[in-house]
C-alpha atoms as a PDB file:
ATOM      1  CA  UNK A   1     -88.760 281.964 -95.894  1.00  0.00           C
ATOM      2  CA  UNK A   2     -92.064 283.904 -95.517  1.00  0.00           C
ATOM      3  CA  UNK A   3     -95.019 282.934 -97.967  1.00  0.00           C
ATOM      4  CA  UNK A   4     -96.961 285.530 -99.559  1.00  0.00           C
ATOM      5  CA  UNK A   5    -100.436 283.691-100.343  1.00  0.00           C
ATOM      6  CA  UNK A   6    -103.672 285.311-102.108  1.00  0.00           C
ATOM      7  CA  UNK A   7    -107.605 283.848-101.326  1.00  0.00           C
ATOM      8  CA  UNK A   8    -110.567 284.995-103.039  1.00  0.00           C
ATOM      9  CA  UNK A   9    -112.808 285.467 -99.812  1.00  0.00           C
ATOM     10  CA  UNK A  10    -113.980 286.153 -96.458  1.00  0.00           C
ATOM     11  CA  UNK A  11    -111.390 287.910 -94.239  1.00  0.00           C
ATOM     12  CA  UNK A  12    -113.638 287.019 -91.428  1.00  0.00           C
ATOM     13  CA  UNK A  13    -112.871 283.201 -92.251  1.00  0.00           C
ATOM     14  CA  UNK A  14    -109.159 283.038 -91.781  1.00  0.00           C
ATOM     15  CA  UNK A  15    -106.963 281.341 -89.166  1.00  0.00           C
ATOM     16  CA  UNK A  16    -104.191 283.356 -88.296  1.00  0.00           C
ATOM     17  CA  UNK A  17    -102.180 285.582 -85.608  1.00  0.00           C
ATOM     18  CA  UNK A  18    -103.421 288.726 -86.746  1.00  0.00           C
ATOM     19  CA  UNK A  19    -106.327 289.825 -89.129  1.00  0.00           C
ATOM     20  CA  UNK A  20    -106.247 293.133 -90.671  1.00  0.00           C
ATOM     21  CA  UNK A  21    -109.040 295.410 -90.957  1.00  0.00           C
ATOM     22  CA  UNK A  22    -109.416 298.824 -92.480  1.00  0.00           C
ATOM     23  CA  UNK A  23    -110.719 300.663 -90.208  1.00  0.00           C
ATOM     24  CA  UNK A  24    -112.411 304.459 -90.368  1.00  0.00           C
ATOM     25  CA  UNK A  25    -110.981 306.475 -87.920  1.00  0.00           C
ATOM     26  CA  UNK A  26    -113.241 306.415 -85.670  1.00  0.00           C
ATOM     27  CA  UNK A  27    -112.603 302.630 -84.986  1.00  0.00           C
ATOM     28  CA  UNK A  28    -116.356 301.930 -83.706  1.00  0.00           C
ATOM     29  CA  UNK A  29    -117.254 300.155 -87.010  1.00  0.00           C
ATOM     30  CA  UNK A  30    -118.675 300.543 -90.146  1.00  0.00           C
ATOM     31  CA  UNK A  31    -119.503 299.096 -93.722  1.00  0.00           C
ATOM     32  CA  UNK A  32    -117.020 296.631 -96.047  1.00  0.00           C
ATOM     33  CA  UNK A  33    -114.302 295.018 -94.258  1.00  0.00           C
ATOM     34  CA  UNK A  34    -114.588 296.752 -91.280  1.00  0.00           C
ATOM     35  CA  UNK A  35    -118.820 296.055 -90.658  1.00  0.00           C
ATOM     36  CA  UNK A  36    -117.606 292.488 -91.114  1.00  0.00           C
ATOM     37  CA  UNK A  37    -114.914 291.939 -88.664  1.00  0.00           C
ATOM     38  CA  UNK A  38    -116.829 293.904 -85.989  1.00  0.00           C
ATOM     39  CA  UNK A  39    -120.224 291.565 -87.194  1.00  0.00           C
ATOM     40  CA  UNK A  40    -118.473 288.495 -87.453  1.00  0.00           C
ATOM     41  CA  UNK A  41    -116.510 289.372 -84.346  1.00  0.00           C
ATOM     42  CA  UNK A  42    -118.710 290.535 -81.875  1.00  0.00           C
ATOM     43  CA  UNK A  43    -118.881 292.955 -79.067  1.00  0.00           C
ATOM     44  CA  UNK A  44    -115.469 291.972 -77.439  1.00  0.00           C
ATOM     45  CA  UNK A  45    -113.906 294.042 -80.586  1.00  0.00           C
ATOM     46  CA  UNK A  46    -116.114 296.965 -80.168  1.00  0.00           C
ATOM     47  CA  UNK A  47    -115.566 297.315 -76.416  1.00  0.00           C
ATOM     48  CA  UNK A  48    -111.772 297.293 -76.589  1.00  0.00           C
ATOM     49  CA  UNK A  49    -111.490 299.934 -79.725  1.00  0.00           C
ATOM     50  CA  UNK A  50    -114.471 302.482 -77.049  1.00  0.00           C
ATOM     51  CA  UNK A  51    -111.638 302.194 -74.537  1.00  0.00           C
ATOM     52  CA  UNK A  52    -109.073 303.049 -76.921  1.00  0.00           C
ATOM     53  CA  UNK A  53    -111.579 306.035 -78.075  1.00  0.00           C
ATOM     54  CA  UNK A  54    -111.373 307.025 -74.140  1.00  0.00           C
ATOM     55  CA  UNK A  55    -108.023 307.074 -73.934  1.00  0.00           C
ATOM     56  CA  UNK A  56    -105.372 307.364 -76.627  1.00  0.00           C
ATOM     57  CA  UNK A  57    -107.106 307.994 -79.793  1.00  0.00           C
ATOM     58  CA  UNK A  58    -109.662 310.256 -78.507  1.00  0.00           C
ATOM     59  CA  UNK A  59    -109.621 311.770 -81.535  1.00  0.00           C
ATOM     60  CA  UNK A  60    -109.143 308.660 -83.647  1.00  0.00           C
ATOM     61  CA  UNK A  61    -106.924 306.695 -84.873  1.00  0.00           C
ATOM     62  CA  UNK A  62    -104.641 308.675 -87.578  1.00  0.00           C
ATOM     63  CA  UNK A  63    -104.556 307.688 -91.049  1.00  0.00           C
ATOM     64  CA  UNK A  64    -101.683 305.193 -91.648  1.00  0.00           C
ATOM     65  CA  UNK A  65    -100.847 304.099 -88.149  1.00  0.00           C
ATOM     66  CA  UNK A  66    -102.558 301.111 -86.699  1.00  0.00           C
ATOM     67  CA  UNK A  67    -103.614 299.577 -83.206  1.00  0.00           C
ATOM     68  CA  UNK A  68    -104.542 296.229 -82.009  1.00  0.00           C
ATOM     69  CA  UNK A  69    -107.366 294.750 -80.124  1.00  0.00           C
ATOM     70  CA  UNK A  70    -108.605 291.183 -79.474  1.00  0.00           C
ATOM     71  CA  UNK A  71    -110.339 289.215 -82.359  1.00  0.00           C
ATOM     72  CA  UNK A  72    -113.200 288.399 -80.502  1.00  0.00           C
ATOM     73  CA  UNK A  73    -115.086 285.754 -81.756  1.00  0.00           C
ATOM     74  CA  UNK A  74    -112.795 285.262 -84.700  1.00  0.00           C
ATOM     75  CA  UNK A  75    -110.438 282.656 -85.386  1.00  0.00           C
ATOM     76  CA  UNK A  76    -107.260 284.714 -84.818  1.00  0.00           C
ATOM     77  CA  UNK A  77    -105.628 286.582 -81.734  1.00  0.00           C
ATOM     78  CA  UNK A  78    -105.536 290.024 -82.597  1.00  0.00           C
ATOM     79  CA  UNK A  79    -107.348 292.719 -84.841  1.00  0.00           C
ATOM     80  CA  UNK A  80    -104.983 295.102 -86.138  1.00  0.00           C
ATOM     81  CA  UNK A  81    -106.740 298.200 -86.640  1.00  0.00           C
ATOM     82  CA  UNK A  82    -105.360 300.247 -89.662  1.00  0.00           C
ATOM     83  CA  UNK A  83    -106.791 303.343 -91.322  1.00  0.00           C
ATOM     84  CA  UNK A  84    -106.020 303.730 -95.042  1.00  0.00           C
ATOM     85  CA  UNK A  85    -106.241 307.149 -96.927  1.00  0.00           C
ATOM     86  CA  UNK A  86    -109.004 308.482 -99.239  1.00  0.00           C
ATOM     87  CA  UNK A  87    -107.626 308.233-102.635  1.00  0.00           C
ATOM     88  CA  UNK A  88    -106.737 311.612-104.310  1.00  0.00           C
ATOM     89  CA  UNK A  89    -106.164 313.036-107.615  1.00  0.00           C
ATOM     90  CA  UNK A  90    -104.906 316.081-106.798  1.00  0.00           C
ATOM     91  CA  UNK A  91    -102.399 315.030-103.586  1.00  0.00           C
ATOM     92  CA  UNK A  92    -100.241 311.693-103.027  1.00  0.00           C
ATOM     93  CA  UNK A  93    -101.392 309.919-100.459  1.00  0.00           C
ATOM     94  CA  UNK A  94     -99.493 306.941-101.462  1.00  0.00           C
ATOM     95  CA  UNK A  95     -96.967 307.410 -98.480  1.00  0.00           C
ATOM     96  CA  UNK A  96    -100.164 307.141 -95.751  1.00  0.00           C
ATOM     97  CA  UNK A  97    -101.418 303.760 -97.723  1.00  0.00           C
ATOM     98  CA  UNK A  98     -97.300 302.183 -97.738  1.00  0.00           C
ATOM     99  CA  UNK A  99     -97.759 302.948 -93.906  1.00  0.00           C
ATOM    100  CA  UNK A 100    -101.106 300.893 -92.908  1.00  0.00           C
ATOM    101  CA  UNK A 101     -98.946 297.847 -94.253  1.00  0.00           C
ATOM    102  CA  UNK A 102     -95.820 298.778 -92.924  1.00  0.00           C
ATOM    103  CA  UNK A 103     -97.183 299.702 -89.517  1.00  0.00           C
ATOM    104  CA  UNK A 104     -99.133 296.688 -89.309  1.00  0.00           C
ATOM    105  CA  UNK A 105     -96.433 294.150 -89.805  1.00  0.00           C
ATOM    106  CA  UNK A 106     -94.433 295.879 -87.279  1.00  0.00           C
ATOM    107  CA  UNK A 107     -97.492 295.752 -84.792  1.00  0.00           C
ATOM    108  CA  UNK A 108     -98.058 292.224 -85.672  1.00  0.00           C
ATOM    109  CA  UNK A 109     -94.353 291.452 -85.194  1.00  0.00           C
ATOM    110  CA  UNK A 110     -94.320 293.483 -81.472  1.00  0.00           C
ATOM    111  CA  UNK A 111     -97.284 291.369 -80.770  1.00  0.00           C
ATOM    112  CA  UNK A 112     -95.276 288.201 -81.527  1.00  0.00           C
ATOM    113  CA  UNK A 113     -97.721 287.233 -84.480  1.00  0.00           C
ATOM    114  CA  UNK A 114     -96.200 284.780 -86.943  1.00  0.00           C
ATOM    115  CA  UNK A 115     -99.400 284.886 -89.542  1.00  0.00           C
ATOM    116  CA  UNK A 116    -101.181 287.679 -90.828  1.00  0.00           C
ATOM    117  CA  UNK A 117    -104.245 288.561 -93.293  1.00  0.00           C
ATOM    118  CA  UNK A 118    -104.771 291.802 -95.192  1.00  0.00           C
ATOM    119  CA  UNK A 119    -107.639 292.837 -96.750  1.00  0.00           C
ATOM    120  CA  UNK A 120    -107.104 295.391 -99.978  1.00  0.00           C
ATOM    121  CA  UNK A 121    -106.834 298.755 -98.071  1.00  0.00           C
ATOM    122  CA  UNK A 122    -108.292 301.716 -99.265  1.00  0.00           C
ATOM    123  CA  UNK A 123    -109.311 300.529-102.686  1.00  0.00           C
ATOM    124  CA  UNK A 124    -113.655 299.745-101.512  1.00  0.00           C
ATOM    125  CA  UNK A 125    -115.236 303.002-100.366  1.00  0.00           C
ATOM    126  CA  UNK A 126    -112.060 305.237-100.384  1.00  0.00           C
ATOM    127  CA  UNK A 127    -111.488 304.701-104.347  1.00  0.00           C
ATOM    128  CA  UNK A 128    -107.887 303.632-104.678  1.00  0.00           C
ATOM    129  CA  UNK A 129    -107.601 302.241-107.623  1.00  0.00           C
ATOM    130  CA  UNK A 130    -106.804 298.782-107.543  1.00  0.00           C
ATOM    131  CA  UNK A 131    -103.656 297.791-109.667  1.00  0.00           C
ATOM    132  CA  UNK A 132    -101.993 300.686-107.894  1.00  0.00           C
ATOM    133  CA  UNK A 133    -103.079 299.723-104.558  1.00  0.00           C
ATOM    134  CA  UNK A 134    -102.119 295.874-104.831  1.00  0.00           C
ATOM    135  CA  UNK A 135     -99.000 296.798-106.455  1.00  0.00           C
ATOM    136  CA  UNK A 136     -97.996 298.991-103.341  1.00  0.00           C
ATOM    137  CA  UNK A 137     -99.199 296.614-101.001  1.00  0.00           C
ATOM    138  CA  UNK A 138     -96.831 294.055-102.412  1.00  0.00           C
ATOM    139  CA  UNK A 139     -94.309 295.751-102.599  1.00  0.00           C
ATOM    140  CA  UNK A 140     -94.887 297.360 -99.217  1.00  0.00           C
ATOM    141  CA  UNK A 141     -94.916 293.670 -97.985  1.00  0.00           C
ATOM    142  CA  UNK A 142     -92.410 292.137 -99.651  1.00  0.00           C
ATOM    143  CA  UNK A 143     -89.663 295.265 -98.197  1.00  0.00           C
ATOM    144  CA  UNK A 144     -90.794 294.953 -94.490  1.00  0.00           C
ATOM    145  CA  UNK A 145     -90.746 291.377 -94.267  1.00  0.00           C
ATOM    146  CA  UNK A 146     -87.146 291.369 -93.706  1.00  0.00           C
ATOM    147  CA  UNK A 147     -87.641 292.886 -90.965  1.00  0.00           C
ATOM    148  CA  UNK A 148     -90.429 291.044 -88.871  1.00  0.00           C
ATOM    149  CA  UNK A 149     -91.613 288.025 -87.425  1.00  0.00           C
ATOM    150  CA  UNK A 150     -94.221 286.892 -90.008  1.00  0.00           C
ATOM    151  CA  UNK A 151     -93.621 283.485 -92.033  1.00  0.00           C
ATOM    152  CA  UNK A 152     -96.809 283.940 -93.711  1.00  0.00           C
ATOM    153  CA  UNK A 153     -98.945 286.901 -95.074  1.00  0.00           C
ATOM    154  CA  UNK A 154    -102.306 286.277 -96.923  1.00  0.00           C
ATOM    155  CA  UNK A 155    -104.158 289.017 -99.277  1.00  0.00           C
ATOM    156  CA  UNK A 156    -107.575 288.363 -98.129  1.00  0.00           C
ATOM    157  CA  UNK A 157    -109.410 289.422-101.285  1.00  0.00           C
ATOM    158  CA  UNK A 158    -113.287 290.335-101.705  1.00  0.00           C
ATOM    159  CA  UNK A 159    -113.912 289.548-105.151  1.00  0.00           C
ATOM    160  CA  UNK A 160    -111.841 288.272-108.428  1.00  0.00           C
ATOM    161  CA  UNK A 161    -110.983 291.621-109.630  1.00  0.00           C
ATOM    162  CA  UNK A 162    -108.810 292.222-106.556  1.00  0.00           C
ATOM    163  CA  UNK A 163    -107.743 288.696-106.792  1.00  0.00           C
ATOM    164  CA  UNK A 164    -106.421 289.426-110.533  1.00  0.00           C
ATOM    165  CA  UNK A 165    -104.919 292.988-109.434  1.00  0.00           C
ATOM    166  CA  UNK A 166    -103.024 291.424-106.728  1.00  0.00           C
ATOM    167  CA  UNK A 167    -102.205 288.005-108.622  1.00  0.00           C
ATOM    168  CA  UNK A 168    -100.576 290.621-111.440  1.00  0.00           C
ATOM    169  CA  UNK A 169     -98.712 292.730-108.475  1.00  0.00           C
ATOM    170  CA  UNK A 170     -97.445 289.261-107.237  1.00  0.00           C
ATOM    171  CA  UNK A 171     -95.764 288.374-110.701  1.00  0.00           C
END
């Protein structure tokens, strides 16, 4: 049976397969969760998502679809790059944000990754609101699992707001 754990934390810190990170589209870095795991990484993260950038995602990578490169200097095997929409109050975008988890897991499963972490996509500097975006990543989650190779996923969460939002989605 696959366990479904939440930490108040550092994604950068965890030991597992696969660490998530919500990536801009332009996967060459930038601030929150991303800055971090290219920071905390190092260059070996960086030089694999320019190659990408010069060859398959010349354009980017597309919102909801992820990639993977090596972790670098972090205590897992693989990055999974996902990019998560801009919230919206006038479109539903909820679709795009089910996708980054979906598309993940099934990455992380083709990769043969048994342990995963997930930061809360979309809901820092792209607005989703929280309680909607935990509850969707739960449920996302908890529907794909069947379907994979993961025995353990961890919400990776920044602060104890999130940690609340996602504790309440859990329930």
């Amino acid at each position: 049976m696959t366990s479904i754990e939440l930490v108040q934390g550092d994604i950068t810190t965890q030991s597992v397969d696969a660490i998530v990170n919500a990536a801009n589209s332009t996967l060459l870095g930038g601030g929150g969760v991303d800055g971090a795991i290219h920071r905390r990484g190092g260059p070996a993260i960086l030089a694999e998502c320019k190659q990408l950038r010069a060859g398959a995602y010349a354009r980017g990578l597309p919102v909801g679809e992820a990639v993977a490169t090596t972790a670098g200097d972090l205590d897992a095997r693989w990055i999974i790059h996902t990019v998560g929409p801009v919230y919206s109050h006038n479109e539903d975008r909820s679709a795009l944000l089910v996708s980054c988890y979906r598309e993940s897991l099934r990455l992380a499963t083709e990769l043969g990754a048994t342990t995963i972490a997930f930061p809360a996509i979309s809901t820092g500097v792209y607005g989703w609101p929280m309680a909607d975006g935990a509850r969707r990543a739960v449920d996302t989650v908890r529907s794909t699992l069947p379907e994979t190779s993961i025995a353990e996923v961890r919400f990776v969460l920044f602060d104890q707001r999130a940690y609340r939002a996602f504790e309440t989605a859990l329930e």
